[in-house]
C-alpha atoms as a PDB file:
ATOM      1  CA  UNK A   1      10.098 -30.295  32.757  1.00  0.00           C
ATOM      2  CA  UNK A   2      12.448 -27.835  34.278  1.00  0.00           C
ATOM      3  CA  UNK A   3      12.385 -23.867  33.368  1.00  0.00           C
ATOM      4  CA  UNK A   4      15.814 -24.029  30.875  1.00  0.00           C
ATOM      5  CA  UNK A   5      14.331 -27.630  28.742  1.00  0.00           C
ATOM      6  CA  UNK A   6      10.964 -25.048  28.065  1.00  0.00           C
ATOM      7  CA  UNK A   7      13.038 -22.147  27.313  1.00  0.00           C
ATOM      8  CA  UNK A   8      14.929 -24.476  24.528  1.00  0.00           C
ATOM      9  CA  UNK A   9      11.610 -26.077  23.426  1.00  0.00           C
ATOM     10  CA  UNK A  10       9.944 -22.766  23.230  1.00  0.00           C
ATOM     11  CA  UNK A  11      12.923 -21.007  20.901  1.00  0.00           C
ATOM     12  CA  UNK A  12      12.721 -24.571  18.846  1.00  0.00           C
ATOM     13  CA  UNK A  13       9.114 -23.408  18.029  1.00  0.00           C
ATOM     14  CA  UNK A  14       9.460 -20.326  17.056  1.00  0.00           C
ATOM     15  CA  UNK A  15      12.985 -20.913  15.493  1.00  0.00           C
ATOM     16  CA  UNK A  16      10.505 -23.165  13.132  1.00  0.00           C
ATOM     17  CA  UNK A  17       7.649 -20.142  12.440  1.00  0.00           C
ATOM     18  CA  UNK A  18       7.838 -17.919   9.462  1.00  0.00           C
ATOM     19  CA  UNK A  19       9.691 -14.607  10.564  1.00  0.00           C
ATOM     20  CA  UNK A  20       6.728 -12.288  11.371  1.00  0.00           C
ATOM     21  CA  UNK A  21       8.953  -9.281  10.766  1.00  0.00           C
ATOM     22  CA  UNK A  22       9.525 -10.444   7.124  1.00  0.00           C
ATOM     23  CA  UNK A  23       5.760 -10.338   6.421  1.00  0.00           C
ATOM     24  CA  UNK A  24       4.301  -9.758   2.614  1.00  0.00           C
ATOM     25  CA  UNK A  25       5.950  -6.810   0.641  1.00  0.00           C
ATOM     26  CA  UNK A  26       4.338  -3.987  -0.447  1.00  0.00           C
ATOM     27  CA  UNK A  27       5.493  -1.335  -2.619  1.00  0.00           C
ATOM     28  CA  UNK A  28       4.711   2.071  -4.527  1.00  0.00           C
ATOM     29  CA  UNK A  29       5.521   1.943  -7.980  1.00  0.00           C
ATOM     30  CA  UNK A  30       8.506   4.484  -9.432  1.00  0.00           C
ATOM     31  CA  UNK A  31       6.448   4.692 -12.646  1.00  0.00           C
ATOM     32  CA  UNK A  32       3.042   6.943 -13.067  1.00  0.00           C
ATOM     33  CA  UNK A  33      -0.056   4.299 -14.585  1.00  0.00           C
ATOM     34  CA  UNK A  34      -2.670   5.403 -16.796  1.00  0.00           C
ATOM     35  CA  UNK A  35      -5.973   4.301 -15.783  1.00  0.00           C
ATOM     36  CA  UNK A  36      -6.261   1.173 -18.058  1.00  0.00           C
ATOM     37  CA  UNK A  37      -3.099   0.211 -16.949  1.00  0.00           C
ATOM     38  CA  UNK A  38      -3.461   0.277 -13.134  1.00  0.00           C
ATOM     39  CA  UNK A  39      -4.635  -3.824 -13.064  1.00  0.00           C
ATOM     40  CA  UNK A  40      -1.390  -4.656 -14.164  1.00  0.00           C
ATOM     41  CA  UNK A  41       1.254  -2.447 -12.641  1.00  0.00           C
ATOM     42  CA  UNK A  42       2.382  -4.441  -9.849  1.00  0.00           C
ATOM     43  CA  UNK A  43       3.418  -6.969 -11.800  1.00  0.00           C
ATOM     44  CA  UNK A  44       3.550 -10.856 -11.272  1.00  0.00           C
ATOM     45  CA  UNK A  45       3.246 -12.136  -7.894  1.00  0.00           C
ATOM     46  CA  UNK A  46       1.661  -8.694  -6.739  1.00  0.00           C
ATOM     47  CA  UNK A  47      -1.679  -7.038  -7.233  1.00  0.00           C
ATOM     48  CA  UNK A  48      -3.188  -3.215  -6.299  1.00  0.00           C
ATOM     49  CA  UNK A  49      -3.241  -3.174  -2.806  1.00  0.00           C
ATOM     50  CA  UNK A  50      -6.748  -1.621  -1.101  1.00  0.00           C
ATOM     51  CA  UNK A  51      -5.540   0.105   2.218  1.00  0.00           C
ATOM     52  CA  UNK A  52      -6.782  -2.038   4.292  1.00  0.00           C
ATOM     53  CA  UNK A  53      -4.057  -4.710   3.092  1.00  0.00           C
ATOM     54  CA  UNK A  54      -1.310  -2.769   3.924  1.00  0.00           C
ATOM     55  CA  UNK A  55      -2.719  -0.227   6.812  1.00  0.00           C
ATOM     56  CA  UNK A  56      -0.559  -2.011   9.158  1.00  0.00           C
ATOM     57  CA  UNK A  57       2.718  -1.280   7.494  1.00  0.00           C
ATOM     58  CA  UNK A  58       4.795  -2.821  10.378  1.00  0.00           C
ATOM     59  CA  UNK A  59       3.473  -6.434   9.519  1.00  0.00           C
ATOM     60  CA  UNK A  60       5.068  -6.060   5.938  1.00  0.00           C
ATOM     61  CA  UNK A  61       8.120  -4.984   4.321  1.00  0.00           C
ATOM     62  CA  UNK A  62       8.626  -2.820   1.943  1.00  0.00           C
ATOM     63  CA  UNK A  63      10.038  -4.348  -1.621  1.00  0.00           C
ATOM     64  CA  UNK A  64      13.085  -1.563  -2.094  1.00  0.00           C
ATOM     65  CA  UNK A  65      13.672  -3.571  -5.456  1.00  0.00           C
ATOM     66  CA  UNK A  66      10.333  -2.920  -6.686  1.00  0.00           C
ATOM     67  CA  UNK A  67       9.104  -0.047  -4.955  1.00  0.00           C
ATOM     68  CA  UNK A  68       9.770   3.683  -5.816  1.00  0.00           C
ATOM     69  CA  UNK A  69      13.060   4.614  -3.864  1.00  0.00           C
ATOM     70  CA  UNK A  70      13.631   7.293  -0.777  1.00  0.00           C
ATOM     71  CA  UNK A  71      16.566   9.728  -1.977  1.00  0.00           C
ATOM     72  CA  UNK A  72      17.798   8.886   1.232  1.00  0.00           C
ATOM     73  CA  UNK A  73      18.386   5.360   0.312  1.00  0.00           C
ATOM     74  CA  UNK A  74      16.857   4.382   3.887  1.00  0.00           C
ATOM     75  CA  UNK A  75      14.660   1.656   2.441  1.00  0.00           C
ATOM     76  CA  UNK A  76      11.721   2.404   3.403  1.00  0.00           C
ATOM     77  CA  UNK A  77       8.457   4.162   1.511  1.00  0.00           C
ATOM     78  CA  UNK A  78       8.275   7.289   0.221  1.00  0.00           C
ATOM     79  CA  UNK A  79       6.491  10.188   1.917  1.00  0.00           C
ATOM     80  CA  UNK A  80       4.416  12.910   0.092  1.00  0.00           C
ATOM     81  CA  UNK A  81       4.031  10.781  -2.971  1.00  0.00           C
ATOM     82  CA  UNK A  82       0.328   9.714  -3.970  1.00  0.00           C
ATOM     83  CA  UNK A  83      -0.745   6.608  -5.386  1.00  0.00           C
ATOM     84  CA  UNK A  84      -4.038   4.887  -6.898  1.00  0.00           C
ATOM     85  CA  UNK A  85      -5.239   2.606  -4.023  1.00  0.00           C
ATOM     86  CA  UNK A  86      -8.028  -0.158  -3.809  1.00  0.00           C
ATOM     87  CA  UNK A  87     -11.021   0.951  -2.416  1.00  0.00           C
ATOM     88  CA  UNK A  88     -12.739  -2.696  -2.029  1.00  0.00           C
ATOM     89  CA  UNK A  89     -15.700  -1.543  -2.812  1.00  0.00           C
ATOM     90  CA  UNK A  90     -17.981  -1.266  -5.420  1.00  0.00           C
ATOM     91  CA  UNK A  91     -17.269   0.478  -8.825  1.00  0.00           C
ATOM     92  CA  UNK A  92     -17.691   4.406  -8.577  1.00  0.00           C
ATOM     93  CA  UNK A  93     -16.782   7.684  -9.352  1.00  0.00           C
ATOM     94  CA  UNK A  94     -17.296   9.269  -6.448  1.00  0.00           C
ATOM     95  CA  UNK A  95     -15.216  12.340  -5.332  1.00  0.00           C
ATOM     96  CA  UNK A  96     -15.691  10.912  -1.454  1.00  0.00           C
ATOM     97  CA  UNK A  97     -12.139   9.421  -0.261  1.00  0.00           C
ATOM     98  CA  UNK A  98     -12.486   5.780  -0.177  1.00  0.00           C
ATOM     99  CA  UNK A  99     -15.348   5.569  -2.362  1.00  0.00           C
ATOM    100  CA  UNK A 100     -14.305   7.048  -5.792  1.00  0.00           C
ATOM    101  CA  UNK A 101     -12.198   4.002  -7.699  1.00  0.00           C
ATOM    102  CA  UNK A 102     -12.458   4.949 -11.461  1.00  0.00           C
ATOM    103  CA  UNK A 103     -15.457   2.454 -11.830  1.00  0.00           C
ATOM    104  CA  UNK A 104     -13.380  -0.102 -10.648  1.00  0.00           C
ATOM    105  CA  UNK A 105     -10.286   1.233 -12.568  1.00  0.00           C
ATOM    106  CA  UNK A 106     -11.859   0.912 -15.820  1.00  0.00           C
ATOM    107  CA  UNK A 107     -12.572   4.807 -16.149  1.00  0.00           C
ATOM    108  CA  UNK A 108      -9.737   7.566 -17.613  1.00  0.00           C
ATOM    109  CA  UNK A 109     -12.323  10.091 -18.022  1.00  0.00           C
ATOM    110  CA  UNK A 110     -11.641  13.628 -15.996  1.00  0.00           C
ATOM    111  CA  UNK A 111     -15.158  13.920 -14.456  1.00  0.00           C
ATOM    112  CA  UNK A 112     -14.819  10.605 -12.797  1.00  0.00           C
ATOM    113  CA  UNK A 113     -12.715  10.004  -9.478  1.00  0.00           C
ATOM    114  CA  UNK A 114     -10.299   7.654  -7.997  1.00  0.00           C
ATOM    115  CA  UNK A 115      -8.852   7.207  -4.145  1.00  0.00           C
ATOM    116  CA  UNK A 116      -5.030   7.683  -3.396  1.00  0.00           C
ATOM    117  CA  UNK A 117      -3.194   7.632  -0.611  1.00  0.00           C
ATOM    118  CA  UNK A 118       0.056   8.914   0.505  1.00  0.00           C
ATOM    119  CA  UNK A 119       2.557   8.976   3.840  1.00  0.00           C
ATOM    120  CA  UNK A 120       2.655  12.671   4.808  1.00  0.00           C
ATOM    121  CA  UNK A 121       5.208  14.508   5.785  1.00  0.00           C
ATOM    122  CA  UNK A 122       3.317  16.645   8.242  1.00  0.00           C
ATOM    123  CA  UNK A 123       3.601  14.973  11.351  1.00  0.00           C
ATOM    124  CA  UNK A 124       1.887  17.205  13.242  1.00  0.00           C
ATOM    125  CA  UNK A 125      -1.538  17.232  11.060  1.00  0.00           C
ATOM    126  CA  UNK A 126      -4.342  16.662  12.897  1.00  0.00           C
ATOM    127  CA  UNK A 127      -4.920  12.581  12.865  1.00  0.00           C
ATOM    128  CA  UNK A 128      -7.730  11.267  10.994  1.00  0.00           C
ATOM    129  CA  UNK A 129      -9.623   7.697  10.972  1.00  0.00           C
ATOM    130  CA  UNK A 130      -6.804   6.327   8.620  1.00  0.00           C
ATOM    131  CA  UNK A 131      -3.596   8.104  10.027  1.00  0.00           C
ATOM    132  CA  UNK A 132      -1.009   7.610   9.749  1.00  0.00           C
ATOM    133  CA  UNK A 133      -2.113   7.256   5.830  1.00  0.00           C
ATOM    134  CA  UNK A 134      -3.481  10.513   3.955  1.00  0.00           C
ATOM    135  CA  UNK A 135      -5.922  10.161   1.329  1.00  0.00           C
ATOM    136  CA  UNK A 136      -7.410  11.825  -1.462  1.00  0.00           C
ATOM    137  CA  UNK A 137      -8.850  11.948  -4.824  1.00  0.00           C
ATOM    138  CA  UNK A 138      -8.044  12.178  -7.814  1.00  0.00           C
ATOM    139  CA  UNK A 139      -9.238  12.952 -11.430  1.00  0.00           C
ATOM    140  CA  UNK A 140      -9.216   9.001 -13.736  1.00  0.00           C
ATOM    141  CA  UNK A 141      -7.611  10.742 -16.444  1.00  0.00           C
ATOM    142  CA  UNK A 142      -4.126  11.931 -14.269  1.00  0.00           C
ATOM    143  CA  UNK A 143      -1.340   9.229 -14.627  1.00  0.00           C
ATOM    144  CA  UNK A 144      -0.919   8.013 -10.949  1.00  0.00           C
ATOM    145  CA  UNK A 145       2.146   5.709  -8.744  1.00  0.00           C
ATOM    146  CA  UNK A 146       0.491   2.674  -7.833  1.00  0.00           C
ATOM    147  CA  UNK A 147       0.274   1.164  -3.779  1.00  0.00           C
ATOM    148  CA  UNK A 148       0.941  -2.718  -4.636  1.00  0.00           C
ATOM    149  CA  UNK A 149       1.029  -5.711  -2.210  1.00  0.00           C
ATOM    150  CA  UNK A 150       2.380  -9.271  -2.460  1.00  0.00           C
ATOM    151  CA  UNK A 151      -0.363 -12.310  -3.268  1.00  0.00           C
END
């Protein structure tokens, strides 16, 4: 087979592939969720994302239609904004980052804790085991933005 009848074979292959670029959506949501509302703020078709879902923001794409909008109408996620994120692990209150989930979101109460996670707009903090991501914690009882990701 000569070198140009690969070359077309090759691009017929990947003309046929899903766009990689396209990926799943994920998005913050513009509105603030109570606690016992967190479950079903993403809406249909989505569900709270736990960071490891959508770590790797460059294999996904951000739902601007959805997702809470960038003053600067660039498309993209917002910075400096936290919101409740999955944890993946088992129900607790914990004030640790990436432990602390509300008991499994079922919790409003102010002594009990919840993960969240933001984009920072430091760029120059020093980088931790999730960077670029920053998390933290935050009290069940605080209305929060919610990190969602396409099923």
């Amino acid at each position: 087979m000569h070198i140009a009848s690969l070359a077309v074979c090759m691009l017929l292959v990947l003309a046929s592939l899903p766009a990689a670029a396209a990926g799943k959506k994920y998005f913050l949501t513009p509105e603030a969720f109570a606690m016992g509302d967190v479950r079903d703020a993403c809406g249909k078709g989505y569900h709270v994302a736990s960071l490891w879902e959508i770590f790797d923001f460059t294999a996904l794409q951000y739902d601007t239609k959805r997702g809470h909008a960038l003053m600067t109408g660039s498309g993209g996620p917002p910075s400096d904004l936290y919101g409740w994120i999955e944890t993946a692990g088992d129900d607790s209150a914990s004030t640790v980052v990436g432990f602390g989930n509300c008991l499994g979101f079922t919790s409003s109460d102010a002594g009990d804790y919840g993960t969240v996670v933001r984009f920072p707009t430091n760029w120059a903090a020093t980088p931790t085991v999730i960077s670029p991501w920053d998390g933290g914690t935050s009290t069940c009882n605080v209305p929060r933005n919610v990190w969602c990701k396409q099923d």
